[in-house]
N, C-alpha and C. Protein backbone atom coordinates (compact mmCIF):
# COMPACT_ATOMS: atom_id res chain seq x y z
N UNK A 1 248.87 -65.87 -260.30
CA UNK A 1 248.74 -64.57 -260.94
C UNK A 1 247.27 -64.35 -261.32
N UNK A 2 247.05 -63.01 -260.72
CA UNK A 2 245.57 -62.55 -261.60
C UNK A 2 245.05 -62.54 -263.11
N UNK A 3 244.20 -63.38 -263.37
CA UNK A 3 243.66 -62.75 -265.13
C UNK A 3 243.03 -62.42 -264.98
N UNK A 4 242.90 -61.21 -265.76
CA UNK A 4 241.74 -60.03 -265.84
C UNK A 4 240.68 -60.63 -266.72
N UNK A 5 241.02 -61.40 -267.50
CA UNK A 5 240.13 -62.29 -268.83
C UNK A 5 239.14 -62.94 -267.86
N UNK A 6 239.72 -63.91 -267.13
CA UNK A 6 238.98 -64.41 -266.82
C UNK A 6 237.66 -63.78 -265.47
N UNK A 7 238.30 -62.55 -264.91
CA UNK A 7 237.93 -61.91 -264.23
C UNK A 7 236.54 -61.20 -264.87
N UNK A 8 236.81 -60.83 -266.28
CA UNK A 8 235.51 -60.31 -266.86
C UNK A 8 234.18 -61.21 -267.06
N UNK A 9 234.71 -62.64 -267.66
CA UNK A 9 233.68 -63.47 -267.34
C UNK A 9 232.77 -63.54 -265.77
N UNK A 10 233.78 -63.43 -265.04
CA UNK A 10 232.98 -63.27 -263.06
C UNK A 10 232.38 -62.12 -262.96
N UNK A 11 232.50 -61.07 -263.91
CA UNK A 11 231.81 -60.00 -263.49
C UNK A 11 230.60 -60.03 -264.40
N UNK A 12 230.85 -60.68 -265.15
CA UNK A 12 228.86 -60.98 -265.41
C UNK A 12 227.55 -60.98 -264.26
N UNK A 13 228.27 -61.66 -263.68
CA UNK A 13 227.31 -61.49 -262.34
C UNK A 13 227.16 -60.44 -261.43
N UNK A 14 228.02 -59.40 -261.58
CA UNK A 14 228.55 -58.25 -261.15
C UNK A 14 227.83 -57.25 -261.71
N UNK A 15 227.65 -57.08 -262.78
CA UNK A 15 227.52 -56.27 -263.91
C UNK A 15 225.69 -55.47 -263.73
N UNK A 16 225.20 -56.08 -262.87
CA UNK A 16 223.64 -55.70 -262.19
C UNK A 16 223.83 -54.18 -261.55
N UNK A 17 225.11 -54.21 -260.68
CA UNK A 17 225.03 -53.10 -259.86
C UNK A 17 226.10 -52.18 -260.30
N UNK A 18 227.20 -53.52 -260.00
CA UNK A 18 228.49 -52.22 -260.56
C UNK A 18 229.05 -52.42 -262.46
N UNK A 19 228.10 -52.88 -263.04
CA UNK A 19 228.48 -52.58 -264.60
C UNK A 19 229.36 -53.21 -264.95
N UNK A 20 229.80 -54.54 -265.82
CA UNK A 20 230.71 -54.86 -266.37
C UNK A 20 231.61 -54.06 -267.00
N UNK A 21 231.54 -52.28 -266.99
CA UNK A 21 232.53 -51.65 -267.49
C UNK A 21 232.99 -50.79 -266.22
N UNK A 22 232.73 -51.39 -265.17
CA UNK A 22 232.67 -50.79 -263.67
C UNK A 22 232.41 -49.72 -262.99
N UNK A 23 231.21 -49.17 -264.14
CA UNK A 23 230.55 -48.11 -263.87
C UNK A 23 228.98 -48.57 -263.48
N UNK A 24 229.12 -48.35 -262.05
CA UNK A 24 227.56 -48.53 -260.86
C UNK A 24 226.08 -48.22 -261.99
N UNK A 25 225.81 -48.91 -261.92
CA UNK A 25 224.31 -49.05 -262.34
C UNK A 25 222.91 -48.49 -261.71
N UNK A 26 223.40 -48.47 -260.21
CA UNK A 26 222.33 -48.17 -259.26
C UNK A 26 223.11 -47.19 -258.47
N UNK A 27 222.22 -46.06 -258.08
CA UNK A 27 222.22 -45.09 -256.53
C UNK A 27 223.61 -45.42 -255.74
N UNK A 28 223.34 -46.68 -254.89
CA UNK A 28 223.75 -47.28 -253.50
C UNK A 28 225.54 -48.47 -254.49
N UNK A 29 225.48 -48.58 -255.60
CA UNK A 29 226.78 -49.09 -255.63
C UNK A 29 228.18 -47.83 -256.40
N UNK A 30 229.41 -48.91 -255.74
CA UNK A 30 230.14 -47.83 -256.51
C UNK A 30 231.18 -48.63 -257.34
N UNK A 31 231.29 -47.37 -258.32
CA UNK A 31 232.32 -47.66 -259.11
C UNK A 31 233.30 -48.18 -258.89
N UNK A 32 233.90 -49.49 -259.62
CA UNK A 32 235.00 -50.24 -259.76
C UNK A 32 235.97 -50.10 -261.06
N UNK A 33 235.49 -49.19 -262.15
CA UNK A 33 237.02 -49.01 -263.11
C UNK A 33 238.06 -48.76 -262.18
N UNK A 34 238.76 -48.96 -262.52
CA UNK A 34 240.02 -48.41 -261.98
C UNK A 34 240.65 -48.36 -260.55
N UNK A 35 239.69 -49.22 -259.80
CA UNK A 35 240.27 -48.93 -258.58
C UNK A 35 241.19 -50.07 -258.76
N UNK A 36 242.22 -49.32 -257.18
CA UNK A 36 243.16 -50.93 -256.92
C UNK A 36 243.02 -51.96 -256.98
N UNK A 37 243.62 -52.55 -257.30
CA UNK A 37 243.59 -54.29 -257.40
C UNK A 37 243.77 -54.42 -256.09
N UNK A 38 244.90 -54.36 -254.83
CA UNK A 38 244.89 -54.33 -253.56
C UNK A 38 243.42 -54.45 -253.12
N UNK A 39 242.66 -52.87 -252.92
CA UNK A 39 241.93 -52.32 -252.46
C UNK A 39 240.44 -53.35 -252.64
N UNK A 40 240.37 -53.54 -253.78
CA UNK A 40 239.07 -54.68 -254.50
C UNK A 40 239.21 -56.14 -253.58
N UNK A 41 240.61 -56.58 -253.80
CA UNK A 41 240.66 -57.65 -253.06
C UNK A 41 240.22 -57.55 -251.33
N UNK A 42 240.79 -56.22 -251.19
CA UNK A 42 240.78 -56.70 -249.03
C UNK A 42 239.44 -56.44 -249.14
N UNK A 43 238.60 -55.54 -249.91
CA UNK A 43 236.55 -55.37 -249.82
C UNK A 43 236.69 -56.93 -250.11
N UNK A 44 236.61 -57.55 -251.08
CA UNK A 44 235.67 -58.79 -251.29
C UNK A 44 235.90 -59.84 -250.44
N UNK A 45 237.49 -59.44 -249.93
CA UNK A 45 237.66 -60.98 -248.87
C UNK A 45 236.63 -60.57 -247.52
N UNK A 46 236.97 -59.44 -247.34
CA UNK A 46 236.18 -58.93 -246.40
C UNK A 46 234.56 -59.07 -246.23
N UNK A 47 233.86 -58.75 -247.12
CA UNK A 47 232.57 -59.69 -247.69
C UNK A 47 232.92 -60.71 -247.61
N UNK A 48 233.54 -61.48 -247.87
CA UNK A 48 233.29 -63.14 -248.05
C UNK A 48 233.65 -63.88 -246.46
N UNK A 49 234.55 -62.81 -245.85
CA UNK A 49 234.61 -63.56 -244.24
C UNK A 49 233.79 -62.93 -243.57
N UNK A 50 232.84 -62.20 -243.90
CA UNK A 50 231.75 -61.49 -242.95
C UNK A 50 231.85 -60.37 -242.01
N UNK A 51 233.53 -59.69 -242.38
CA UNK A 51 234.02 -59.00 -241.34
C UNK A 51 233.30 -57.32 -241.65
N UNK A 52 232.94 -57.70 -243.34
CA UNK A 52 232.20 -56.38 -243.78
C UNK A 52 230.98 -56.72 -244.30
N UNK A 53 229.63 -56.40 -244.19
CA UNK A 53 229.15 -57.09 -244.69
C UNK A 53 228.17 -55.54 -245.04
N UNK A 54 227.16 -56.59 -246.08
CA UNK A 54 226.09 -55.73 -246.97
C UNK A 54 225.16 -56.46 -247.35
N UNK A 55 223.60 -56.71 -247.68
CA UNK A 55 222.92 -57.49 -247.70
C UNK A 55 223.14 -58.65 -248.87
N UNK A 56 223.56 -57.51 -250.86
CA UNK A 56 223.72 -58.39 -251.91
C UNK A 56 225.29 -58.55 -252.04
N UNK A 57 226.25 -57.75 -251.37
CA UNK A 57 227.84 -58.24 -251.21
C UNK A 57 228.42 -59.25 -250.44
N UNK A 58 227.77 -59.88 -249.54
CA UNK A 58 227.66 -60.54 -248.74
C UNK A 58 227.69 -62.16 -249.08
N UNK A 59 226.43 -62.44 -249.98
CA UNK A 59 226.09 -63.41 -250.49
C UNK A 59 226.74 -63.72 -251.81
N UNK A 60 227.24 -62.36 -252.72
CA UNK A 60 228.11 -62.52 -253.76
C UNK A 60 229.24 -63.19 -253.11
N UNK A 61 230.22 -62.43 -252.13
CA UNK A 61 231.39 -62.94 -252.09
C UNK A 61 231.72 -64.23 -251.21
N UNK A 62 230.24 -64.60 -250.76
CA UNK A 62 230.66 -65.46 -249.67
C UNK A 62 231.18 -67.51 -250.50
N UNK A 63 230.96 -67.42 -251.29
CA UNK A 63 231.47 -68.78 -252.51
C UNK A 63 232.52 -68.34 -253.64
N UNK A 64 233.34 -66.76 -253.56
CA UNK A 64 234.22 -66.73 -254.38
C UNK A 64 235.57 -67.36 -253.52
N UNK A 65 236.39 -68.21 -254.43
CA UNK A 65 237.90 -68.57 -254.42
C UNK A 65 239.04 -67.21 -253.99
N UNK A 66 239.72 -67.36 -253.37
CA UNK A 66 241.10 -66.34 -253.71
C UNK A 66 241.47 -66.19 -254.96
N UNK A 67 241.51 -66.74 -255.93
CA UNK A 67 241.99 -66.77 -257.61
C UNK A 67 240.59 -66.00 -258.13
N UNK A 68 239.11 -66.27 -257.89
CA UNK A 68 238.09 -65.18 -258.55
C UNK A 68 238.41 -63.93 -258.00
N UNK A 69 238.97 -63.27 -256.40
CA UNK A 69 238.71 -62.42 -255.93
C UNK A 69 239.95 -61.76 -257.25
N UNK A 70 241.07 -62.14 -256.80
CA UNK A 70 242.07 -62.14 -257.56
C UNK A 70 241.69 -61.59 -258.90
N UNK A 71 241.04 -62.72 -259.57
CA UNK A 71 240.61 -62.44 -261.31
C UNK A 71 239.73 -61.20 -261.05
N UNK A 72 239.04 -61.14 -260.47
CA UNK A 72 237.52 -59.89 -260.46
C UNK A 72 238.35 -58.64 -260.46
N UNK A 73 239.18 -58.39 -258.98
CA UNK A 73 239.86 -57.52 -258.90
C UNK A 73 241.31 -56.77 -259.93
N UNK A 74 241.44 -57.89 -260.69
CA UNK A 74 242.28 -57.59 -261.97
C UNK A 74 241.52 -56.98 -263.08
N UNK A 75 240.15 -57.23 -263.25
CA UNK A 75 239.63 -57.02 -264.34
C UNK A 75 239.37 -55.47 -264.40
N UNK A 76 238.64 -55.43 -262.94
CA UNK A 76 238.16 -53.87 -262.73
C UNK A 76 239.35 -53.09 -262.84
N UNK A 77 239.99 -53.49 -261.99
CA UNK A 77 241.50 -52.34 -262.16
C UNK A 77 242.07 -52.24 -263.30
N UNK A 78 242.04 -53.27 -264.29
CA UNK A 78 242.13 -52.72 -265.73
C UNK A 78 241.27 -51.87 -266.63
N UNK A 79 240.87 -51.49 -266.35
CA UNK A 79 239.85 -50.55 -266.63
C UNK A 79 240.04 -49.47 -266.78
N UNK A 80 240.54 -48.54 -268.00
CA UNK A 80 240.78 -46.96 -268.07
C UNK A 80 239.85 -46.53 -267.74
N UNK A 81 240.19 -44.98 -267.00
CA UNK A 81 238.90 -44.05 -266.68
C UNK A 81 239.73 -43.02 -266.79
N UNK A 82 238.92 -41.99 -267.35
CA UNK A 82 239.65 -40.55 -267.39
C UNK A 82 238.99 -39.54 -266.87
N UNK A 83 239.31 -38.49 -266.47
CA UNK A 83 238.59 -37.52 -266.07
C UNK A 83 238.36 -36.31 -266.40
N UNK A 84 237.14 -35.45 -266.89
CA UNK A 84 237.16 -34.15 -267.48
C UNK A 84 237.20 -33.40 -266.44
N UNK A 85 238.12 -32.54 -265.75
CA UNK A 85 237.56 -31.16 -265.09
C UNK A 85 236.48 -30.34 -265.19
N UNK A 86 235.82 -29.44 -264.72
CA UNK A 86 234.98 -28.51 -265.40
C UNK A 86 235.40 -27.58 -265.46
N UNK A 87 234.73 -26.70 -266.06
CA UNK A 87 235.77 -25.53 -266.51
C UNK A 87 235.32 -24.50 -265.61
């Protein structure tokens, strides 16, 4: 089973581009509140087997476990986000 607990600790290292509150820091990354847990996992395995790659995603995911992808991807998806319309 995923912990999101422990998932927040892994995103320390994370937290450069896409924000430990999984709001992107920079231009070129994107937001992770709230996305799928699914969706987080098949990107990072995908980084980590090289089938997707990116210059700093690449090298992040290529030494995470199935249980970090797991934890990382629990953490972000716990993550409320709400949205204002404009008027």
């Amino acid at each position: 089973a995923a912990d999101a607990k422990a998932g927040r600790a892994l995103a320390a290292k994370c937290q450069v581009c896409h924000g430990l509150d999984g709001i992107a820091k920079i231009p070129i990354a994107p937001h992770l509140a709230g996305e799928s847990e699914i969706y987080l996992q098949s990107q990072l395995k995908a980084f980590r087997s090289g089938k997707r790659e990116h210059e700093m995603m690449t090298v992040v995911a290529k030494d995470l476990s199935d249980q970090e992808i797991a934890d990382l991807a629990a953490w972000y998806a716990s993550i409320a986000i709400s949205v204002t319309m404009p008027k």
